[in-house]
C-alpha atoms as a PDB file:
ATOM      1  CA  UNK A   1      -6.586 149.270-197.292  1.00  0.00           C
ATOM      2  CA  UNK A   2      -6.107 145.965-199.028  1.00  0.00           C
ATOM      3  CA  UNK A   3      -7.437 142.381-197.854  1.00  0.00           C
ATOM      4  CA  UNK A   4      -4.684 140.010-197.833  1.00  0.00           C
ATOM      5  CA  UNK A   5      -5.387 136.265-197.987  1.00  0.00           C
ATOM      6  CA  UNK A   6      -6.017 132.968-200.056  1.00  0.00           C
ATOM      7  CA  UNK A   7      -9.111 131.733-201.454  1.00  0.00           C
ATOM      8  CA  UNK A   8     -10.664 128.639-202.640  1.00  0.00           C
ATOM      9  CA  UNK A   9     -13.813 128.522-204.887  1.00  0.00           C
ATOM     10  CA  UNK A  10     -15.253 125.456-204.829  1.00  0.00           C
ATOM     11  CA  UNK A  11     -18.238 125.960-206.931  1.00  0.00           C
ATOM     12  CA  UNK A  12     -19.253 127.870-210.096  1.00  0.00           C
ATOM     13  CA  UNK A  13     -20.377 131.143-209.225  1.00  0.00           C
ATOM     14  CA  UNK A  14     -20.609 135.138-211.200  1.00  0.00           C
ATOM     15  CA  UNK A  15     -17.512 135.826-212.079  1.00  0.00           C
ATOM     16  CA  UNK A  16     -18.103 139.586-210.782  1.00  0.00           C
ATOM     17  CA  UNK A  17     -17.329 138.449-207.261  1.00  0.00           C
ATOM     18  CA  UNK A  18     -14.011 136.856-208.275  1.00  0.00           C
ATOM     19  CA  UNK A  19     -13.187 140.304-210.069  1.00  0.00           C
ATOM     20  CA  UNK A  20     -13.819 142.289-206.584  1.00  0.00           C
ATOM     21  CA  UNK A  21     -12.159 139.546-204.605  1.00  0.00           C
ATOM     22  CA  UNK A  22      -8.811 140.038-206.913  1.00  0.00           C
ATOM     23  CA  UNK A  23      -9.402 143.474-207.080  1.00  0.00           C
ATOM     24  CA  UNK A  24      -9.299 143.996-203.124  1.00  0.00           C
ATOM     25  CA  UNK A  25      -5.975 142.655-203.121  1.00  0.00           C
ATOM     26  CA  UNK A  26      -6.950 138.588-202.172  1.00  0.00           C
ATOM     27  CA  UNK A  27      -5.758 135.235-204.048  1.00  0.00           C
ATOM     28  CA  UNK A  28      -8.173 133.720-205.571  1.00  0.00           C
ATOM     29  CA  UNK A  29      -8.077 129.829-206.989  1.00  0.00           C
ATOM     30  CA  UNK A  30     -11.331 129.078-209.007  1.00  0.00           C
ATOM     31  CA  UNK A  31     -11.402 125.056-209.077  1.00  0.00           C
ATOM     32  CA  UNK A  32     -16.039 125.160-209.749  1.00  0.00           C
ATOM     33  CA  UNK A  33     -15.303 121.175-210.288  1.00  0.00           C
ATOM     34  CA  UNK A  34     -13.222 120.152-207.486  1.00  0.00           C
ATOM     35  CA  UNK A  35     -13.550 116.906-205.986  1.00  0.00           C
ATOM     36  CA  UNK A  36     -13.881 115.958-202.387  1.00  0.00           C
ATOM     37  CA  UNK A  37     -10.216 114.506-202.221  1.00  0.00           C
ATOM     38  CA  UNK A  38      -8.516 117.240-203.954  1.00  0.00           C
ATOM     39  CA  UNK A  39     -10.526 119.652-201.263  1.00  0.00           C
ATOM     40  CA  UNK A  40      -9.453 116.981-198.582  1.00  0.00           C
ATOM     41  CA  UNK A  41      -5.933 117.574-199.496  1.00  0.00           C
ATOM     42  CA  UNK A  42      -6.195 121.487-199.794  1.00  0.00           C
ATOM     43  CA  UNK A  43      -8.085 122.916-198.117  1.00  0.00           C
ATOM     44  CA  UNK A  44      -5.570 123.745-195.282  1.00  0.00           C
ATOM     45  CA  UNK A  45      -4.011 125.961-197.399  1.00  0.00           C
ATOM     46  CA  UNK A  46      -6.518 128.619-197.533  1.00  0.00           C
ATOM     47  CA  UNK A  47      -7.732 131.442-195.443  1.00  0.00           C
ATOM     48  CA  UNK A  48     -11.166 131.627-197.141  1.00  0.00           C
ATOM     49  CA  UNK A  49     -13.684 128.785-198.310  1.00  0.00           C
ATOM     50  CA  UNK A  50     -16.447 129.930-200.875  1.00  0.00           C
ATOM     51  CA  UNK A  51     -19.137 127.326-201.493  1.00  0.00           C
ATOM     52  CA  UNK A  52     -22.354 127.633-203.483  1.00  0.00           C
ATOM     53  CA  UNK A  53     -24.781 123.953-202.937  1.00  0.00           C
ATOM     54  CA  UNK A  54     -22.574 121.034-204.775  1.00  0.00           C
ATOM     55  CA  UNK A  55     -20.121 121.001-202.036  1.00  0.00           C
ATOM     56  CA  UNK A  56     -20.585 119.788-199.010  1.00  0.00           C
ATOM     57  CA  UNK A  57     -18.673 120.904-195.825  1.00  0.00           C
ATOM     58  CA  UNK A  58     -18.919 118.160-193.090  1.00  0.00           C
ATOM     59  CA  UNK A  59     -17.307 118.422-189.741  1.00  0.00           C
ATOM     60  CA  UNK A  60     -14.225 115.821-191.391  1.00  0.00           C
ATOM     61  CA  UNK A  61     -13.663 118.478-193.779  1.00  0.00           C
ATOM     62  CA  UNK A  62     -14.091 121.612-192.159  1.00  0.00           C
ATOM     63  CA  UNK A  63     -11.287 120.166-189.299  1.00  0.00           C
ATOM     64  CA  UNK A  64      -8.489 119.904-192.314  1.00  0.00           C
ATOM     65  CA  UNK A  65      -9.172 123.631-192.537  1.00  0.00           C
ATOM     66  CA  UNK A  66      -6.557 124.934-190.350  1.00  0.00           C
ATOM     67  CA  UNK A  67      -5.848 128.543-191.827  1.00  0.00           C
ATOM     68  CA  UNK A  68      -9.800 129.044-192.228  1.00  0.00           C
ATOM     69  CA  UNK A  69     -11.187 132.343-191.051  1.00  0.00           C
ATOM     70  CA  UNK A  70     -14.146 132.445-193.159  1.00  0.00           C
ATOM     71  CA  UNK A  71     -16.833 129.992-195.069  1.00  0.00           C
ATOM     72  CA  UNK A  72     -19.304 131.522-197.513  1.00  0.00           C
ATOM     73  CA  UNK A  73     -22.065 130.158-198.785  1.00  0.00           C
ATOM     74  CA  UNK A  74     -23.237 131.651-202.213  1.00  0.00           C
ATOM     75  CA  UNK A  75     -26.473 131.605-201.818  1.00  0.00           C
ATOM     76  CA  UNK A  76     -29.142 131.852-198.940  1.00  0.00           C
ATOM     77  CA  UNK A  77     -29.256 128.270-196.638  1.00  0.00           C
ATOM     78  CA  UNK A  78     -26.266 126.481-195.232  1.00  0.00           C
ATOM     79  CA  UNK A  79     -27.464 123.173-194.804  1.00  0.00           C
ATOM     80  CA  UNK A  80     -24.340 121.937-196.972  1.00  0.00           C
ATOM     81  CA  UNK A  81     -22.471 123.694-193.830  1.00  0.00           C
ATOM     82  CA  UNK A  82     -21.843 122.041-190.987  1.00  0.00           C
ATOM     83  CA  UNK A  83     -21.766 125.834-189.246  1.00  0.00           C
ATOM     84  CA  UNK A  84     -21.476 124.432-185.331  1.00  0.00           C
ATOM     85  CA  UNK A  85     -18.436 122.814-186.429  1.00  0.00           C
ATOM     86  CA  UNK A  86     -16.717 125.487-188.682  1.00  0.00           C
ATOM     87  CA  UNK A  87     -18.014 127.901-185.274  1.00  0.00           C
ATOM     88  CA  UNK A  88     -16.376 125.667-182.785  1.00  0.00           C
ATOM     89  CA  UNK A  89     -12.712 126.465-184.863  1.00  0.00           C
ATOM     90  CA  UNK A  90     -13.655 130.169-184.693  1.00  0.00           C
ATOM     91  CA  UNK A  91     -14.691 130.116-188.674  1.00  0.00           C
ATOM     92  CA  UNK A  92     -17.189 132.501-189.711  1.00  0.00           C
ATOM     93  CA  UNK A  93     -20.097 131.473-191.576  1.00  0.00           C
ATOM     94  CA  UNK A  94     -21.452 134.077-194.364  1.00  0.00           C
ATOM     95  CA  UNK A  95     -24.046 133.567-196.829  1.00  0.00           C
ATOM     96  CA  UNK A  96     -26.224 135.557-199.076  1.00  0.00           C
ATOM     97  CA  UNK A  97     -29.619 135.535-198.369  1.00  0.00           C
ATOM     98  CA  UNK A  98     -30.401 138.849-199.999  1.00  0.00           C
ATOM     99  CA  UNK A  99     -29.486 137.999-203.591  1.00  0.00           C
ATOM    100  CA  UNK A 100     -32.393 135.468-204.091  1.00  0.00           C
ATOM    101  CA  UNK A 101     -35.711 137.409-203.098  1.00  0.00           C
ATOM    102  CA  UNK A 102     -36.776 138.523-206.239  1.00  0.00           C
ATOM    103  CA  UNK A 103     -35.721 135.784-208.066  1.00  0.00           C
ATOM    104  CA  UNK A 104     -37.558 132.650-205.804  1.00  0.00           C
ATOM    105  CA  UNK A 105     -40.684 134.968-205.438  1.00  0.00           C
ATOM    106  CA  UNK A 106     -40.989 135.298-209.093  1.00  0.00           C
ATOM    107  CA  UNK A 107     -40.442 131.216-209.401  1.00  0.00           C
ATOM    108  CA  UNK A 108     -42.898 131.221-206.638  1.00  0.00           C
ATOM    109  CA  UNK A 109     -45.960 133.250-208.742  1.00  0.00           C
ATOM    110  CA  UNK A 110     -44.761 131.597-212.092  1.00  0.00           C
ATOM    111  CA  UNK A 111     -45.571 127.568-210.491  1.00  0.00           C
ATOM    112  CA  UNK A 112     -49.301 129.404-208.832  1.00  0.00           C
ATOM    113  CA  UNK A 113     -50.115 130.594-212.490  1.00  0.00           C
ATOM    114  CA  UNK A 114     -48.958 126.700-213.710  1.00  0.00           C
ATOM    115  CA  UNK A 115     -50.875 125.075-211.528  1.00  0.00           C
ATOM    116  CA  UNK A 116     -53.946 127.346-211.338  1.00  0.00           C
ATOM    117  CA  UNK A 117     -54.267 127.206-215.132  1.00  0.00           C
ATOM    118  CA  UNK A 118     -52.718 124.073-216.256  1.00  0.00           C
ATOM    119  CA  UNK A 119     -50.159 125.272-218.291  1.00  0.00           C
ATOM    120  CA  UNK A 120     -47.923 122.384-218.222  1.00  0.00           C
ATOM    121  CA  UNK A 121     -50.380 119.668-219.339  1.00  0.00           C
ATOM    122  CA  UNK A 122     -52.145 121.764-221.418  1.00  0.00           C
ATOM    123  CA  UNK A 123     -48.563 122.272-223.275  1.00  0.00           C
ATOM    124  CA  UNK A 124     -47.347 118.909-223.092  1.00  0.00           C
ATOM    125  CA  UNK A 125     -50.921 117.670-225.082  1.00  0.00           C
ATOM    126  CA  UNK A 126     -50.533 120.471-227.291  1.00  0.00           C
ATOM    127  CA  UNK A 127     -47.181 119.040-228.706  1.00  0.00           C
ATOM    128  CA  UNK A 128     -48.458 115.463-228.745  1.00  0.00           C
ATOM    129  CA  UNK A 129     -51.602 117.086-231.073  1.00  0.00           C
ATOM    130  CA  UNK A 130     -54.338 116.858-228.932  1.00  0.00           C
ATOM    131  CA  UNK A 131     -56.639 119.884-228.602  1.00  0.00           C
ATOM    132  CA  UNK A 132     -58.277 119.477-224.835  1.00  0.00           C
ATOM    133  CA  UNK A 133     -59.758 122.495-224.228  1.00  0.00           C
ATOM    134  CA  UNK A 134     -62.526 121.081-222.332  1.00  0.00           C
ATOM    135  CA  UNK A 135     -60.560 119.537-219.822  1.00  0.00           C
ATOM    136  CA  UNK A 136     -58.612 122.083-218.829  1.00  0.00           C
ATOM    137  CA  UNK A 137     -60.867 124.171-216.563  1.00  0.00           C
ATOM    138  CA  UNK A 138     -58.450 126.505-214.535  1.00  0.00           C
ATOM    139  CA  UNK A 139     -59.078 128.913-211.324  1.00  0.00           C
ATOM    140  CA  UNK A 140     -57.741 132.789-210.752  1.00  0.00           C
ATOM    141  CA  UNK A 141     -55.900 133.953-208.184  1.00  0.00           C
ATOM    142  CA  UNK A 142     -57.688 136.775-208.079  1.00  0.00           C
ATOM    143  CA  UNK A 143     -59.600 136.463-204.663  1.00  0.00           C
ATOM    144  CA  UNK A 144     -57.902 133.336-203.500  1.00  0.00           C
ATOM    145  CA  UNK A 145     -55.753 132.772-199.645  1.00  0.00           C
ATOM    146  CA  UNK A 146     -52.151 132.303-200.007  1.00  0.00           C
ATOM    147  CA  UNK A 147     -50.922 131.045-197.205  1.00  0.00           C
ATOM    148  CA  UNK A 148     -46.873 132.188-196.646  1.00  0.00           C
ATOM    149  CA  UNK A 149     -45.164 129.483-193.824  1.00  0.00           C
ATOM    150  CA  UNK A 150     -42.196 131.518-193.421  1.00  0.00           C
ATOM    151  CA  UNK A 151     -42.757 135.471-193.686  1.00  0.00           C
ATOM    152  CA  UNK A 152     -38.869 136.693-194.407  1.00  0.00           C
ATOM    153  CA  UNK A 153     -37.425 138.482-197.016  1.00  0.00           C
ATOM    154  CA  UNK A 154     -38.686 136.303-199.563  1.00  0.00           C
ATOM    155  CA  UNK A 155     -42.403 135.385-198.078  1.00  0.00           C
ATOM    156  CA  UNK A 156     -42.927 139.099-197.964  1.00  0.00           C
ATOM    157  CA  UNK A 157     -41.395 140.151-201.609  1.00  0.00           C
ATOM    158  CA  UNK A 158     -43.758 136.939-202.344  1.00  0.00           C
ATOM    159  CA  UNK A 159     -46.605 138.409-200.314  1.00  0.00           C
ATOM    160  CA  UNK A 160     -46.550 141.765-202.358  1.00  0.00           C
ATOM    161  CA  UNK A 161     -46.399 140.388-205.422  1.00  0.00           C
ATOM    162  CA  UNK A 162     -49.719 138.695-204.782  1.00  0.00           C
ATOM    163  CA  UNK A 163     -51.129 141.378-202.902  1.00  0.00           C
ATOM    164  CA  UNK A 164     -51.555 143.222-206.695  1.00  0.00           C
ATOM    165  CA  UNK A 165     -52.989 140.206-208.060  1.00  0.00           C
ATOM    166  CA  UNK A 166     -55.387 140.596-205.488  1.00  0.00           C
ATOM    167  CA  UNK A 167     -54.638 137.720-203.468  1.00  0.00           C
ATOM    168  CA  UNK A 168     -55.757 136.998-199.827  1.00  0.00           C
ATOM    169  CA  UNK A 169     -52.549 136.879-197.685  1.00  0.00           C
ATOM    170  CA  UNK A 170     -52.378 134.970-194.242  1.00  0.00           C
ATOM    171  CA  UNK A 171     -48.954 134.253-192.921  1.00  0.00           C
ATOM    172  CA  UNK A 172     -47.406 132.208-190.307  1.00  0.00           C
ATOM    173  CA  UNK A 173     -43.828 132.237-188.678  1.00  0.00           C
ATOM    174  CA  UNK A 174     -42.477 131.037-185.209  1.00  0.00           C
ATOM    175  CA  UNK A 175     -40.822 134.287-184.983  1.00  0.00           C
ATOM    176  CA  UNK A 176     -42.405 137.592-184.607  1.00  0.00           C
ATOM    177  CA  UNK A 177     -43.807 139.220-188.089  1.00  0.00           C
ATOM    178  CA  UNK A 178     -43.149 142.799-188.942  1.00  0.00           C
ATOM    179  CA  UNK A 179     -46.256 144.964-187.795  1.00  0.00           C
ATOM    180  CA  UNK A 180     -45.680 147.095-190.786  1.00  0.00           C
ATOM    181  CA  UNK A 181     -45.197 144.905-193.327  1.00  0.00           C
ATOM    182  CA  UNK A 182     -48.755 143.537-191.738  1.00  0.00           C
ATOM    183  CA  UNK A 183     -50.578 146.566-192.358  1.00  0.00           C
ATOM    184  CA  UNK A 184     -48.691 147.043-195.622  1.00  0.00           C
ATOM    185  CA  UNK A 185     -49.980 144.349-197.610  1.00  0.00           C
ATOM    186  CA  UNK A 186     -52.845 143.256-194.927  1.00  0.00           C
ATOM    187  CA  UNK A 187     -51.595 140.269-193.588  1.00  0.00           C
ATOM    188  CA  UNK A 188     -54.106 137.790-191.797  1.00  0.00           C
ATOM    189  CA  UNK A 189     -51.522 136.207-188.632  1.00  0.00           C
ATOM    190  CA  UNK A 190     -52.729 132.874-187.694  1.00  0.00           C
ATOM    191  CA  UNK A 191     -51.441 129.534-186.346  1.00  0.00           C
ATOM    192  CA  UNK A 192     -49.823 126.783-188.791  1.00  0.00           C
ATOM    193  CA  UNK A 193     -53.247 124.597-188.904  1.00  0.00           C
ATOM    194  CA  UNK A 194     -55.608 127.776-189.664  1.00  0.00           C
ATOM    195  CA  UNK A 195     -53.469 129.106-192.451  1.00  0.00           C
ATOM    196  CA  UNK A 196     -53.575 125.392-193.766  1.00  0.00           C
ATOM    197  CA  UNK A 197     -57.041 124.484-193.205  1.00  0.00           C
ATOM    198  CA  UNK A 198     -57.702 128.566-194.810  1.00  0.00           C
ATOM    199  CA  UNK A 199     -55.425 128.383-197.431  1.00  0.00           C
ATOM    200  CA  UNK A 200     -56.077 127.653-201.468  1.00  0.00           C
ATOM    201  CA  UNK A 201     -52.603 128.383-202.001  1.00  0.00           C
ATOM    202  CA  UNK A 202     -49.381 127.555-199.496  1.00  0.00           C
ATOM    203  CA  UNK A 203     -46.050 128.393-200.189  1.00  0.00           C
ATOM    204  CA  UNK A 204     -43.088 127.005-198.131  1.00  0.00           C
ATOM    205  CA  UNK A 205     -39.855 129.672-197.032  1.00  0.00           C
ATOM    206  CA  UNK A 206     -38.410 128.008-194.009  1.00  0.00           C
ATOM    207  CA  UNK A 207     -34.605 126.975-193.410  1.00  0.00           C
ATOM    208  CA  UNK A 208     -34.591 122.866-192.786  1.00  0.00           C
ATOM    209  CA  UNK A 209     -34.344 122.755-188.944  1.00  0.00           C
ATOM    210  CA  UNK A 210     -35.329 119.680-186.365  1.00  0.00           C
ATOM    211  CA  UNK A 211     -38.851 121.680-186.430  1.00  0.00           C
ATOM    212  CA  UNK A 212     -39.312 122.117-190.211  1.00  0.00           C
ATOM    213  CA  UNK A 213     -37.956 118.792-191.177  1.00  0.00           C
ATOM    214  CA  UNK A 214     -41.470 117.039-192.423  1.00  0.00           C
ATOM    215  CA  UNK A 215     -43.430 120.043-191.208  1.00  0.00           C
ATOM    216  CA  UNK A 216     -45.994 118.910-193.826  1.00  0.00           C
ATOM    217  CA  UNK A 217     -46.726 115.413-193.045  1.00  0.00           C
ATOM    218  CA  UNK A 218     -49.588 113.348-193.721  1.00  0.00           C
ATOM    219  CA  UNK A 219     -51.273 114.557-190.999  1.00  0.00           C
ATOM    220  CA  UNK A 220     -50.744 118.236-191.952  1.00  0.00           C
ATOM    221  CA  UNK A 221     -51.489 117.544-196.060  1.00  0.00           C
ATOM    222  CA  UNK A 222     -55.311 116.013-194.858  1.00  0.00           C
ATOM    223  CA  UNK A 223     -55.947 119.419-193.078  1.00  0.00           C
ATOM    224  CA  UNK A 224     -55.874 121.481-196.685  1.00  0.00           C
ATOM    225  CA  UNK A 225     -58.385 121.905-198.718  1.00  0.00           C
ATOM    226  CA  UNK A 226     -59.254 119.450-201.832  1.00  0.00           C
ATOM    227  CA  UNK A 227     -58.798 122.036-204.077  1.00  0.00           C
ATOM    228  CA  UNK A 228     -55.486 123.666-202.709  1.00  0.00           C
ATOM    229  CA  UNK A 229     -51.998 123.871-204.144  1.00  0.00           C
ATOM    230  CA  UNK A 230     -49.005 123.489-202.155  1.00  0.00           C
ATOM    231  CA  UNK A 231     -45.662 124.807-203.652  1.00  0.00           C
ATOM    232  CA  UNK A 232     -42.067 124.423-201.961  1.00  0.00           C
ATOM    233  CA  UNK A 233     -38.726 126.556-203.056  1.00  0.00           C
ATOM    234  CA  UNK A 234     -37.551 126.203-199.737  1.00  0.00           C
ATOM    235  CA  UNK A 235     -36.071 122.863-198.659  1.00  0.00           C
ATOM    236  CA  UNK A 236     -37.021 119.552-199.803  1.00  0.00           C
ATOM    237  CA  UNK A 237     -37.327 117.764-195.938  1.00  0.00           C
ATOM    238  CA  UNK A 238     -39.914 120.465-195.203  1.00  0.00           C
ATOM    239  CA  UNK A 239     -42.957 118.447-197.087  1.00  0.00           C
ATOM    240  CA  UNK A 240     -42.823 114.521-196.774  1.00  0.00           C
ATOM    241  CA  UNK A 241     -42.855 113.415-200.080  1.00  0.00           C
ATOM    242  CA  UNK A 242     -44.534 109.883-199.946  1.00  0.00           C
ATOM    243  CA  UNK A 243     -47.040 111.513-198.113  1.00  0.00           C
ATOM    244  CA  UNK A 244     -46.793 113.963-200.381  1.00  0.00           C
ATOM    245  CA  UNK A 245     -47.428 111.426-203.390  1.00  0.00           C
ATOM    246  CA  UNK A 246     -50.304 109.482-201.579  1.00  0.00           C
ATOM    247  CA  UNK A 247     -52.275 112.841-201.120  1.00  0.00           C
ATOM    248  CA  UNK A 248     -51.894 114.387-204.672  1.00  0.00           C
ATOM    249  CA  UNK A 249     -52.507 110.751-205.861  1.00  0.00           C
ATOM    250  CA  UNK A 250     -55.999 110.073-204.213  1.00  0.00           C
ATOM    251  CA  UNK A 251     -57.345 113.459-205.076  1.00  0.00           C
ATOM    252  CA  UNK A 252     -56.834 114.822-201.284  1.00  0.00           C
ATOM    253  CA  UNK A 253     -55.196 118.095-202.373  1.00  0.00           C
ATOM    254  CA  UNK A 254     -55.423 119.530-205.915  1.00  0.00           C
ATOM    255  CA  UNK A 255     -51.563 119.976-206.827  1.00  0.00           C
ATOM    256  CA  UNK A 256     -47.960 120.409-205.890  1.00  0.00           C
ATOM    257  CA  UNK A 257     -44.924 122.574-207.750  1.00  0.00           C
ATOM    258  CA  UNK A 258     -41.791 121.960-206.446  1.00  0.00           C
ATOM    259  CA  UNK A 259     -38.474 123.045-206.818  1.00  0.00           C
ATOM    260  CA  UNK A 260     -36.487 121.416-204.164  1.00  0.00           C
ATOM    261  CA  UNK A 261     -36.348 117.912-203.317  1.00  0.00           C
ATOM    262  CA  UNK A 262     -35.549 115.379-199.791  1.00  0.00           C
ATOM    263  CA  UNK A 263     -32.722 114.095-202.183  1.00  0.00           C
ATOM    264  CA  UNK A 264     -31.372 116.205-205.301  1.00  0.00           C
ATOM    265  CA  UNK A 265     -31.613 114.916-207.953  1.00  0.00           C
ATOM    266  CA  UNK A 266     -35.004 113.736-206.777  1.00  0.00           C
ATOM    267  CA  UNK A 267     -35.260 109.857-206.654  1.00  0.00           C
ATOM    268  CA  UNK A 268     -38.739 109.936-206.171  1.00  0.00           C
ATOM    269  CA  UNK A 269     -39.953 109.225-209.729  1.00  0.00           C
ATOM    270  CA  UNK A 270     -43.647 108.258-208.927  1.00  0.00           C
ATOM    271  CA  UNK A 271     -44.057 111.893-207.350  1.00  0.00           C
ATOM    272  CA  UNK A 272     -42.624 113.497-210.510  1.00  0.00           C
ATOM    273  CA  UNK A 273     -44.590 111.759-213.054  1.00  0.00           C
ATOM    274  CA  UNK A 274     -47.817 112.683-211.287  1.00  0.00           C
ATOM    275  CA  UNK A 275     -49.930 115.017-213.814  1.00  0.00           C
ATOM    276  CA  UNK A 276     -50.622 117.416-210.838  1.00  0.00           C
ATOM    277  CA  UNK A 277     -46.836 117.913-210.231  1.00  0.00           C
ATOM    278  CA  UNK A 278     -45.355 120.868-211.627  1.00  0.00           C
ATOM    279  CA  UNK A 279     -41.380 120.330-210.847  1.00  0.00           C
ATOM    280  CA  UNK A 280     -37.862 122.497-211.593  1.00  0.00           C
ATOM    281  CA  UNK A 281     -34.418 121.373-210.695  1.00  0.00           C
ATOM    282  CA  UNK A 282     -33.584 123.825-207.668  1.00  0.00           C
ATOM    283  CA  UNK A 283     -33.764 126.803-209.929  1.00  0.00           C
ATOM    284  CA  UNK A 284     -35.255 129.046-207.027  1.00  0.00           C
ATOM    285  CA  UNK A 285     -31.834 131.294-207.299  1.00  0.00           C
ATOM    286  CA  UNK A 286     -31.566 130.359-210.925  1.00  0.00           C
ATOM    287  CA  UNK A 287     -31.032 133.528-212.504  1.00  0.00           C
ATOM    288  CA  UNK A 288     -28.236 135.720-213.739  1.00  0.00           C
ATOM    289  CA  UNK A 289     -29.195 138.707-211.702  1.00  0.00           C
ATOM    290  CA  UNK A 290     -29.485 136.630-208.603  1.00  0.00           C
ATOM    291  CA  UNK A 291     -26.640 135.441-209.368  1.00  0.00           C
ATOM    292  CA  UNK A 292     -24.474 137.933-209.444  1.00  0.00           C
ATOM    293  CA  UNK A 293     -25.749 139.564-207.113  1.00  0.00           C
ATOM    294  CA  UNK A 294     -24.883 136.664-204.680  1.00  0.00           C
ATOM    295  CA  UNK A 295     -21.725 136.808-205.631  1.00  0.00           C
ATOM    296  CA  UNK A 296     -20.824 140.724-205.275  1.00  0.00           C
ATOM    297  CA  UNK A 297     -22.684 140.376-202.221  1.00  0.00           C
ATOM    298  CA  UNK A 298     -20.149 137.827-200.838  1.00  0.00           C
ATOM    299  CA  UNK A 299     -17.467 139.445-201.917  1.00  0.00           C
ATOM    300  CA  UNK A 300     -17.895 142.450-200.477  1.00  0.00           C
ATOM    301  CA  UNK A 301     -18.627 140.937-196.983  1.00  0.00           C
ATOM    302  CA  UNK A 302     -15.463 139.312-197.385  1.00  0.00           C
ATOM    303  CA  UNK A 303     -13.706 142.044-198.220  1.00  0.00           C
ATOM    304  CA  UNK A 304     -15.678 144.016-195.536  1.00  0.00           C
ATOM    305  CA  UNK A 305     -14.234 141.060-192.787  1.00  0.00           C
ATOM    306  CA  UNK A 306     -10.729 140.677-193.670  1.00  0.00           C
ATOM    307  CA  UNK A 307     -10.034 144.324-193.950  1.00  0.00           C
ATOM    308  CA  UNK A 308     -11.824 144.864-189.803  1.00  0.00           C
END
């Protein structure tokens, strides 16, 4: 059976998904550019809303879209989404969570092995000539905690990774963790405090919520270690980033990669010019087998919905 319906693609995304969409029998309008006005003015006249994270779909917006019956998010959080209200009109909310795992986790090792062995200065005074071998004492991850604040898909595909570079793994999560993924990779379970006050490494994977919004604060960035790392590919809000920038900048903690930011692009120029900074423009998902892998993924839920 064929889907029937319209569809609006508001942001750049694989072109595979458009291919299956078509292919399935649905209209598809590709506009990767289009502005908030021109969205205001159409959006009514589609059945189907795909999004990636440039477009933002407020309550305002989401109200014009009278034929809606289904927003998808390219892409794994839907904070561009204002999902109660698109709910409340009897829209369903999809998104992709699946096609980033591999992808973030890899992003996630890649900014440990920066920070641990100074990669990016030590590159950046190579090309200016200087040869400062001396300074540039690094650590191994071999043998060190990371500490995982969110144990999902990606905290665990994160957790394995490290587990063969012989990495300590504690984990902490407000909902229950999977006992077998526990024993798996031997997972230490421990409160938010321990696994900062344990931790040489901590790596962020929580959804921005009232309860994650500044979930590392001042208070929380004292409790780590002097020489620990704290890395984010989650959401910006989750660390505090003048707190953030007074901590990395009196020696408290040791250093910080991030990859997402309180306000993209990042305004905060103080925290980015910091030598023990290590930042990447929201690249987490960045890569062409993520993807298009989001983007089949949607496509086939879509299809999947409109045909049931």
């Amino acid at each position: 059976m064929q889907a029937a319906g319209s569809v609006l693609v508001c942001d750049a995304i694989d072109q595979a998904g458009i291919y299956s969409l078509k292919r399935a029998g649905l209209t598809v309008t590709y506009q990767p550019e289009i502005t908030t006005e021109k969205l205001v003015s159409s959006i009514a006249n589609y059945d189907i809303i795909i999004v990636r994270s440039r477009t933002k779909l407020t309550k305002d917006i989401i109200d014009l879209a009278t034929s809606a019956k289904i927003i998808a998010r390219v892409g794994v959080g839907l904070d561009n989404i204002d999902v109660v209200a698109a709910e409340g009109k009897n829209i369903r909310v999809i998104n992709a969570p699946e096609a980033a795992v591999s992808a973030v986790s890899e992003l996630v090792i890649g900014f440990m092995m920066c920070l641990s062995r100074n990669i990016m200065l030590a590159d950046s005074e190579m090309r200016k000539g200087n040869w400062v071998k001396k300074g540039l004492m690094g650590t191994e991850l071999n043998g060190k905690y990371l500490g995982i604040v969110g144990v999902g898909s990606i905290g665990r595909n994160t957790a394995r990774i490290a587990k063969a570079l012989r990495m300590n793994l504690i984990g902490y999560d407000t909902i229950p963790i999977n006992q077998d993924f526990v024993k798996e990779v031997g997972l230490i379970k421990t409160d938010l405090d321990t696994l900062i006050e344990s931790s040489d490494f901590i790596t962020c994977h929580v959804p921005i919520t009232a309860q994650t919004r500044h979930m590392f604060d001042a208070n929380r960035l004292s409790k780590m270690k002097s020489s620990a790392y704290i890395i984010n590919t989650s959401r910006g809000g989750v660390i505090e980033e003048n707190a953030l920038y007074e901590a990395l900048k009196e020696g408290k903690i040791a250093g910080a990669a991030l990859d997402v930011f309180e306000i993209e692009p990042p305004v905060n120029r103080l925290l980015l010019e910091l030598p023990n900074v290590v930042s990447t423009p929201h690249i987490g998902a960045q890569t062409l087998e993520a993807q298009r892998l989001a983007s089949t993924v949607i496509a086939e839920k879509i299809i999947q919905i409109m045909n049931t």
